[in-house]
Structure formats: structure tokens, C-alpha cells
Protein backbone atom coordinates (compact mmCIF):
# COMPACT_ATOMS: atom_id res chain seq x y z
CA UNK A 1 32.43 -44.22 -10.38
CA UNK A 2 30.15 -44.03 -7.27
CA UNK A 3 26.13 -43.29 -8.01
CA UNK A 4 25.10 -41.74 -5.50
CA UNK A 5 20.65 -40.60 -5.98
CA UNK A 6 19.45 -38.49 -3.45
CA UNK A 7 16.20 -36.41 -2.40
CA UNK A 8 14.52 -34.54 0.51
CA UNK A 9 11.28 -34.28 1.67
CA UNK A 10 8.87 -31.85 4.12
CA UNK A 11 5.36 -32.06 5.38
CA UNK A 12 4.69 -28.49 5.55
CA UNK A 13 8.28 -26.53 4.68
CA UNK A 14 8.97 -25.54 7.24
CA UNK A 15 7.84 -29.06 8.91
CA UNK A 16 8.66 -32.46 9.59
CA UNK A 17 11.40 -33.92 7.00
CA UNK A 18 13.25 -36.19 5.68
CA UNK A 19 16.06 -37.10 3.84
CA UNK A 20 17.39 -40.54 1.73
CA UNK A 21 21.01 -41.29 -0.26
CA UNK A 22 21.25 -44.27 -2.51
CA UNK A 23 24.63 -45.08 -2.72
CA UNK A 24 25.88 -47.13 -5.60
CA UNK A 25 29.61 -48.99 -6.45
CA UNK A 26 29.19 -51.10 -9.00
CA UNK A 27 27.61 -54.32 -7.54
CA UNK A 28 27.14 -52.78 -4.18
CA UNK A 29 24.59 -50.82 -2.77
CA UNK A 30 23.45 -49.14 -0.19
CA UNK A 31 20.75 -46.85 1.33
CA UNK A 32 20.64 -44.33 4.19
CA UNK A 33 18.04 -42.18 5.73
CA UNK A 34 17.03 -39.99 8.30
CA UNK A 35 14.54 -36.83 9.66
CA UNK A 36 14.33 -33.75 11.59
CA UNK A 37 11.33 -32.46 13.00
CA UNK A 38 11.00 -29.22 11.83
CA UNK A 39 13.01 -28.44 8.74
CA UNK A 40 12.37 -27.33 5.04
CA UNK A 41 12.75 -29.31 1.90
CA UNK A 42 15.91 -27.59 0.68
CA UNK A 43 18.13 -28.08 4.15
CA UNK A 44 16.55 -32.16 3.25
CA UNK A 45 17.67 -32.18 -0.28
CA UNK A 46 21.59 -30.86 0.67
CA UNK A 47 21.57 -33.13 4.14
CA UNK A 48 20.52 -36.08 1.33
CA UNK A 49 23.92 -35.48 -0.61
CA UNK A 50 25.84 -34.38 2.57
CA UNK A 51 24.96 -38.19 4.09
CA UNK A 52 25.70 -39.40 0.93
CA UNK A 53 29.07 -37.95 0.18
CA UNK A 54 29.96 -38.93 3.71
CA UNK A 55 29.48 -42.53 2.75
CA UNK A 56 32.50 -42.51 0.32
CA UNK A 57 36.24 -42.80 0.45
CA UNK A 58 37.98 -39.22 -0.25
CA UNK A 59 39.77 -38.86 -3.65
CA UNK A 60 36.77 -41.02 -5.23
CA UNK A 61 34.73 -40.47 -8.52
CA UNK A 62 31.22 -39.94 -7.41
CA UNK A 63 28.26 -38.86 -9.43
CA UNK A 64 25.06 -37.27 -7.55
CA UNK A 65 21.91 -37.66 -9.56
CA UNK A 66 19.01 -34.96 -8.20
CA UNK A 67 15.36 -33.74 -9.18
CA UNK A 68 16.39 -30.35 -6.70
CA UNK A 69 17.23 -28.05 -9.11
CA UNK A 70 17.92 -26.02 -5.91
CA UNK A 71 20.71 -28.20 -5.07
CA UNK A 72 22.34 -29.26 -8.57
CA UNK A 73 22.03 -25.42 -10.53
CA UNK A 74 23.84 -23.76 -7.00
CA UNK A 75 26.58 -26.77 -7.35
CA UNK A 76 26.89 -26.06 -10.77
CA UNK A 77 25.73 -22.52 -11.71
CA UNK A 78 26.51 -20.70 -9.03
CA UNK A 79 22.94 -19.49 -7.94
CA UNK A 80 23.25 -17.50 -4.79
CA UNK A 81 23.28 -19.02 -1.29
CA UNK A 82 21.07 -16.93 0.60
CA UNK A 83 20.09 -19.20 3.34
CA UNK A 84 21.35 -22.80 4.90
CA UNK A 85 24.91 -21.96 4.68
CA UNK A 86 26.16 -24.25 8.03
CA UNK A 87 25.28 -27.03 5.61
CA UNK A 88 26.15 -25.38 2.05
CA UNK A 89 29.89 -25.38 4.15
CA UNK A 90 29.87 -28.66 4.68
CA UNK A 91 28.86 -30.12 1.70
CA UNK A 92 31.66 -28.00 0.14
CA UNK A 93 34.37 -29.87 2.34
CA UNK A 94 33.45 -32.60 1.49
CA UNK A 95 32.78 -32.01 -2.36
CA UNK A 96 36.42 -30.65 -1.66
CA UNK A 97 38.14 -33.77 -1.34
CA UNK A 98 36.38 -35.63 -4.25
CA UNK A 99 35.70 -35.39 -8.07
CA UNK A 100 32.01 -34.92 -7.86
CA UNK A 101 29.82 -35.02 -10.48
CA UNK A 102 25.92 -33.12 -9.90
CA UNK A 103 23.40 -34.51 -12.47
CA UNK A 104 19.81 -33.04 -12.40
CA UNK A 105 17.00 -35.83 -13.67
CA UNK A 106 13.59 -34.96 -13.90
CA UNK A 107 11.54 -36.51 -10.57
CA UNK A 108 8.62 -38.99 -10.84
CA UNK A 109 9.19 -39.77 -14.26
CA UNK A 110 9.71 -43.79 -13.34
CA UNK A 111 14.15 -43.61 -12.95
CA UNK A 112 14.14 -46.68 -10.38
CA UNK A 113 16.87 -44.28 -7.80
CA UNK A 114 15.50 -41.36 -7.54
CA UNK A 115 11.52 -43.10 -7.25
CA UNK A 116 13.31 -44.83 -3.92
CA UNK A 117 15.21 -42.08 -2.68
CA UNK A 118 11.91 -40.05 -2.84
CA UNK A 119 9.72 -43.02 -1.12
CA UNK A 120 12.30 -43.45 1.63
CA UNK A 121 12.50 -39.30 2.23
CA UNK A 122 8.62 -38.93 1.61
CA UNK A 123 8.20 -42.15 4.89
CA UNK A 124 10.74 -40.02 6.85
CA UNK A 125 8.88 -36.87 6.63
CA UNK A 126 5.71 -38.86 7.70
CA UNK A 127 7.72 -40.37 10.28
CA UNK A 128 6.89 -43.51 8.63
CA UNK A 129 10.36 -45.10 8.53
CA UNK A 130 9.65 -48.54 8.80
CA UNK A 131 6.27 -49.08 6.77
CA UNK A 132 7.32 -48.86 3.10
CA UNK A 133 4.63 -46.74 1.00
CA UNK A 134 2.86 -48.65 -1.56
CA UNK A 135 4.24 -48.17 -5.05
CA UNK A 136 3.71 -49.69 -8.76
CA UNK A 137 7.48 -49.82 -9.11
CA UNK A 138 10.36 -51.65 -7.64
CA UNK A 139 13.82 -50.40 -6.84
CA UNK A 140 14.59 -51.67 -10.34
CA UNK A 141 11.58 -49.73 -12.34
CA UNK A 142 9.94 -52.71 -12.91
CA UNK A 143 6.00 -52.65 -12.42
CA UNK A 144 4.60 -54.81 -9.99
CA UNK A 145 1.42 -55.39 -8.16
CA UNK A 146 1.39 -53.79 -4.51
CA UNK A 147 1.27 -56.34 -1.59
CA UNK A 148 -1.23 -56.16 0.83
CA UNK A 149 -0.52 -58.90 2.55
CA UNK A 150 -0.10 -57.63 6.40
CA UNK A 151 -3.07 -55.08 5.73
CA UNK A 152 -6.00 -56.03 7.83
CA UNK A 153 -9.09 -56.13 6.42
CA UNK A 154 -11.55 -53.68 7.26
CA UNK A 155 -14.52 -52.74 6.17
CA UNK A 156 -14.13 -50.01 3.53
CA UNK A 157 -17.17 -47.67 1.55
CA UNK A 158 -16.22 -45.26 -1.31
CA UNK A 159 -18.52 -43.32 -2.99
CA UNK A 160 -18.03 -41.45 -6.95
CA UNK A 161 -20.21 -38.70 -8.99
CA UNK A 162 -20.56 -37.56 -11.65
CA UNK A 163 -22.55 -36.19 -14.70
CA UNK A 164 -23.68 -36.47 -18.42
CA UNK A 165 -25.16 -32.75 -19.44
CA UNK A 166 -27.06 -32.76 -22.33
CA UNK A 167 -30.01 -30.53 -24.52
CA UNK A 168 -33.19 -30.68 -22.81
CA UNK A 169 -34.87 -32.09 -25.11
CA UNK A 170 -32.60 -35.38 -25.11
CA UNK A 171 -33.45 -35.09 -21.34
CA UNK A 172 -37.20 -35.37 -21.64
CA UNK A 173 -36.60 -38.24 -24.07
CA UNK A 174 -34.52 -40.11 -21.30
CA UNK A 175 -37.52 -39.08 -18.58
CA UNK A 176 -40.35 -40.46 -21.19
CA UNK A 177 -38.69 -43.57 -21.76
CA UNK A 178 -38.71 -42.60 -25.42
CA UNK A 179 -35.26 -43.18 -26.36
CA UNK A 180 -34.74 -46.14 -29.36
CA UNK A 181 -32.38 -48.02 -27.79
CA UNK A 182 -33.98 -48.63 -24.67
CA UNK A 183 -34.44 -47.90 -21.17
CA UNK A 184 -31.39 -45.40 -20.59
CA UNK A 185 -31.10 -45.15 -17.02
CA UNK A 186 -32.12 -48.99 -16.43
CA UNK A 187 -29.30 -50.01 -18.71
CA UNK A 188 -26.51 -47.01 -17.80
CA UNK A 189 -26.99 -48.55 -14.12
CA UNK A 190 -26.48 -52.42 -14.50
CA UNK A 191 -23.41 -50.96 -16.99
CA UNK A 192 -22.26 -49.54 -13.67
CA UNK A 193 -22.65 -52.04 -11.12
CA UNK A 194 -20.83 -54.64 -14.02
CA UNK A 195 -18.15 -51.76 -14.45
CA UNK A 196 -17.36 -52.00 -10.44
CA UNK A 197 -17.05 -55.97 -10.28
CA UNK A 198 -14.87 -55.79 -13.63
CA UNK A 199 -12.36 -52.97 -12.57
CA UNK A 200 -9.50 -55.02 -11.49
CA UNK A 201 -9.85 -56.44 -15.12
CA UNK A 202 -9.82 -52.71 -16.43
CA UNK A 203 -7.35 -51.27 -14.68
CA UNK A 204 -3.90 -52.41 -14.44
CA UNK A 205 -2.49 -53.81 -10.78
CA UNK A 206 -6.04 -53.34 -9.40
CA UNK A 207 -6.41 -56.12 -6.71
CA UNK A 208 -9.83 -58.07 -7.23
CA UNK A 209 -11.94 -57.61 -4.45
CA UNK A 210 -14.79 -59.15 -2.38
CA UNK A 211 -17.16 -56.42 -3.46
CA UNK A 212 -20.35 -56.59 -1.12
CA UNK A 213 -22.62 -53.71 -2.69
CA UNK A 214 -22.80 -51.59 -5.36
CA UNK A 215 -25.25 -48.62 -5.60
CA UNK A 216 -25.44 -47.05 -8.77
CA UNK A 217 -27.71 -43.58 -8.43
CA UNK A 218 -29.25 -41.83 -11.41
CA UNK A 219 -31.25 -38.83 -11.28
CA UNK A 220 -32.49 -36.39 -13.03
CA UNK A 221 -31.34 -32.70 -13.27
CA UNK A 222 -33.79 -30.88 -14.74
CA UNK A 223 -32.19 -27.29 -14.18
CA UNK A 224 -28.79 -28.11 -15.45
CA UNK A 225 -30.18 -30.62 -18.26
CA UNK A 226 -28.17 -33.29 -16.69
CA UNK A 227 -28.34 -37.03 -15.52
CA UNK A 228 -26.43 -36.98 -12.07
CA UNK A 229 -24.85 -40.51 -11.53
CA UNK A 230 -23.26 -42.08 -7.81
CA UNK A 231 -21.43 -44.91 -7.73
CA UNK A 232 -21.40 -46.23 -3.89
CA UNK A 233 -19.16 -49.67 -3.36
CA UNK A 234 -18.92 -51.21 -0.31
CA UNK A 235 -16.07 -54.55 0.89
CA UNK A 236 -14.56 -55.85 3.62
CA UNK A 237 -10.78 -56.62 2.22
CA UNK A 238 -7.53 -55.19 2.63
CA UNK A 239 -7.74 -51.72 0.00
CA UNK A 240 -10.17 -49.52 -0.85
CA UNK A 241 -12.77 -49.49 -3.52
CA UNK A 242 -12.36 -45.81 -4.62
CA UNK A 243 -11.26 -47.06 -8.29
CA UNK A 244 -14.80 -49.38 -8.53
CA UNK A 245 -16.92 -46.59 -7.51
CA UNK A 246 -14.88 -44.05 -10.25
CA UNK A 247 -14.89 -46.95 -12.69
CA UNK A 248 -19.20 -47.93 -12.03
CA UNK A 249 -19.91 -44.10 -12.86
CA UNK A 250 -17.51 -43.58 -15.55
CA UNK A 251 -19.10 -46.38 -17.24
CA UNK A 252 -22.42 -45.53 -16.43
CA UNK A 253 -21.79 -41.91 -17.72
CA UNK A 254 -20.23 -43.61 -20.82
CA UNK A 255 -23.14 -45.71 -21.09
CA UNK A 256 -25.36 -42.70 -21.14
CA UNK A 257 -23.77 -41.14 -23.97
CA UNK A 258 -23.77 -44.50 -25.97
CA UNK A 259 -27.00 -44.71 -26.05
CA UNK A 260 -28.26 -41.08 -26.80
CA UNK A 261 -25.45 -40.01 -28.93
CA UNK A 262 -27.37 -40.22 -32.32
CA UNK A 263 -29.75 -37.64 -30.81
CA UNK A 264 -26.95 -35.25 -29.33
CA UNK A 265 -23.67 -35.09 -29.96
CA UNK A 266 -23.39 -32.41 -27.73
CA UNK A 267 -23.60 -34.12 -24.86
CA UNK A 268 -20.67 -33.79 -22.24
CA UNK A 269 -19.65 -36.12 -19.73
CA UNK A 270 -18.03 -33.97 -16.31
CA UNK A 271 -16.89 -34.04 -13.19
CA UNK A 272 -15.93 -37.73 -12.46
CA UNK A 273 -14.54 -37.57 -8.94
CA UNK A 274 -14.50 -39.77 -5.59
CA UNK A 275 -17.11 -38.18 -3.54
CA UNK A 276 -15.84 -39.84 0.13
CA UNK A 277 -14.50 -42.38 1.68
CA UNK A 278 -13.81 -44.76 4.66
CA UNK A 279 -12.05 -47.73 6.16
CA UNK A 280 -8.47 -48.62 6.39
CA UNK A 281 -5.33 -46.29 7.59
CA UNK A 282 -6.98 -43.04 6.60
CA UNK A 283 -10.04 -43.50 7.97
CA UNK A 284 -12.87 -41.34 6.60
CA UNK A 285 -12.15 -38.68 4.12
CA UNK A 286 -15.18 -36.39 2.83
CA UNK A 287 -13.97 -35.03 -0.64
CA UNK A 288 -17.26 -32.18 -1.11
């Protein structure tokens, strides 16, 4: 039996695409790939299992495993082919002269082909065929640490918010200095600067970085009854700090609540999210 795991991929449907086969026989394996320039994600995910079925000998066993329902349910169930049909015809000649098998799995769930296939479709569509995306998995599911290796290092800022909201009165507490366990705001920041240099300890396949500066912001929000936290982290290495700046004000924020929560257990902690950011192969990106 021949494995064959396939997907398609478009930036924009219609758009740039691509399309990847992973063809398995036992010990062997091999992949293939390819794009158009303006195309839609269907015509990718039948040109994926046209490629693919071209690949093997006729009169062979071959099972194609999918996440396009598109694809597998009109193989199978007969849904109605209103559009593509130059290529619906010619992946029927070629199912033709085979025993073909059409599996639907469910995509981005971890299965080691169909992860690949969808990597080496997504870099087509990009028209990034030669630089692999960075992934936690290899082509045999197993987690693993991206390399960075041939990254350069540049110098790269992020910058997280974020918010504890609160009763008023727990508020004024915080502004009078009055609360038991201390100095609130003095403590909730050096939580968060600690938070940033720890992260690759916190969160798994994190690289540890040169961190240069951390800025942890708290103010005040008298109107919403809020303490408004930003995280701003600043390196020179080869990723981005966007995880230390979300990790400085999540544990600021959770720092917050630690230390008021016998007052108010009310209090909600919201709207953790990366602010902006710059450096590296995306250059600046302004989130609000």
C-alpha cells in the first residue's frame, strides 16, 4: 500500500498557491511540490493528489490521507462538481487506473504527514520554497526546539498590555500604599521584569535570550478601576521577545491579583496581548 498525504494552500483564494504530496512505500519516501500564481485553495488541494497519484505505478494500492473535506467527501460522497472540472477529469483518469483509497484526517492536530504536506504547501504559497518555516514538530511528530542557527541577529523590541480591573475601593488601597502585603505595584513590577528573564524556563522550546531591557509599566486607571500593565523587552539575538514581554505582564497581572485577592475576589485579569513589534524578517508590526 502506497501513503500518499497531501494539502493545498492560497494567500488570498483566489491568490498565490501552493501545493505538496508526501508519497510513502514502505521504507521509501518521497516529497513533491509546486505553485501557481494566482489560484484558489481547492484547484491546490486536487493538483496535491493529482501530483501525487502521478508519482505511482498504475494498478497500485494507494491510500490518500486529506484535511480537504472538499476533496475526500466529492471522491467519496459524490458532492457536486461545480467548478475545477479540467482537473476533477484528470484526477479521475488517473484514480481510474488504481485502487485508491481517500481518507479525511483532521488538519493541525500534530499527524507528522499532513503537518509537512501543509508546511511545504503553506512555503509555496509564500513563494518561500526553499526556507523551511519554523515548526515545534519534525516530519516524524516528534517535538523539537526550532533552529535558528542561520538567523542573523538583529536587534528586536516587543512590547505586551494588559490589565487587572478591580472595585474601586481595592484601587485606592493600591494608590495609598495601604495594602497588607506590601507595596503592590513595586512588587507586581520586579515579578515582571523576573517573569521576562525566566520565560524560556516557563515556556516550553523558548530559546534563552540575551535580554537587554525590560520595562515593566504600571498605572493607574482610575475610570475603569484598573491597574494598566506594559511589558516592553528589548535584545539583540536571532528571535523575537514577544513571549517575554506577554510572559513579564502576565506575571505582573498575576502578581497583582496575589496580592489583593483577600480584599477582592472580584478582581479580573484581561486583555493580555502583544501590543507591537520589531526586528527580524517581519520587520515592525503595530498590533493597536
Amino acid at each position: 500500500m502506497i501513503e500518499i498525504y497531501t494539502d493545498g494552500a492560497c494567500s488570498g483564494n483566489p491568490g498565490p498557491g501552493g501545493w505538496a504530496a508526501i508519497i510513502v512505500n514502505g521504507a521509501d519516501g518521497k516529497e513533491i511540490k509546486g505553485r501557481e500564481g494566482k489560484t484558489t485553495s481547492n484547484r491546490m488541494e486536487i493538483m496535491a493528489a493529482i501530483k501525487g497519484l502521478a508519482q505511482t505505478p498504475q494498478g497500485s494500492q494507494v491510500r490518500i490521507e486529506s484535511d480537504s473535506q472538499y476533496l475526500v467527501n466529492t471522491m467519496t460522497r459524490n458532492w457536486k462538481r461545480k467548478v475545477n472540472h479540467d482537473l476533477w477529469d484528470e484526477l479521475d483518469k488517473l484514480v481510474a487506473e488504481r485502487s485508491v483509497d481517500w481518507v479525511w484526517i483532521r488538519g493541525h492536530v500534530g499527524h507528522p504527514g499532513n503537518e509537512r504536506a501543509n508546511r511545504l504547501a503553506s512555503e509555496m504559497a509564500a513563494n518561500r520554497g526553499d526556507t523551511p518555516s519554523p515548526t515545534h514538530f519534525d516530519l516524524d511528530g516528534n517535538v523539537h526546539m526550532v533552529d535558528i542557527t542561520d538567523k542573523p541577529a538583529t536587534e528586536r523590541v516587543a512590547t505586551a498590555r494588559g490589565a487587572v480591573v478591580m472595585k474601586p475601593a481595592t484601587l485606592e488601597l493600591i494608590k495609598r500604599g495601604e495594602m497588607k502585603k506590601g507595596d503592590v505595584l513595586g512588587v507586581a513590577r520586579l515579578a515582571g521584569i523576573m517573569a521576562a528573564k525566566q520565560t524560556y524556563q516557563l515556556i516550553p522550546l523558548c530559546h534563552p535570550l540575551p535580554i537587554s531591557s525590560v520595562d515593566v509599566d504600571l498605572k493607574l486607571d482610575e475610570k475603569r478601576s484598573a491597574v494598566e500593565i506594559a511589558a516592553t523587552v528589548k535584545t539583540t539575538a536571532q528571535t523575537g521577545v514577544e513571549m517575554e514581554a506577554l510572559t513579564a505582564v502576565a506575571v505582573a497581572a498575576l502578581t497583582i491579583y496575589d496580592m489583593c485577592k483577600a480584599v477582592d475576589r472580584a478582581m479580573r485579569i484581561e486583555n493580555i496581548h502583544l501590543a507591537r513589534k520589531s526586528g527580524g524578517r517581519s520587520g515592525e508590526i503595530v498590533l493597536e
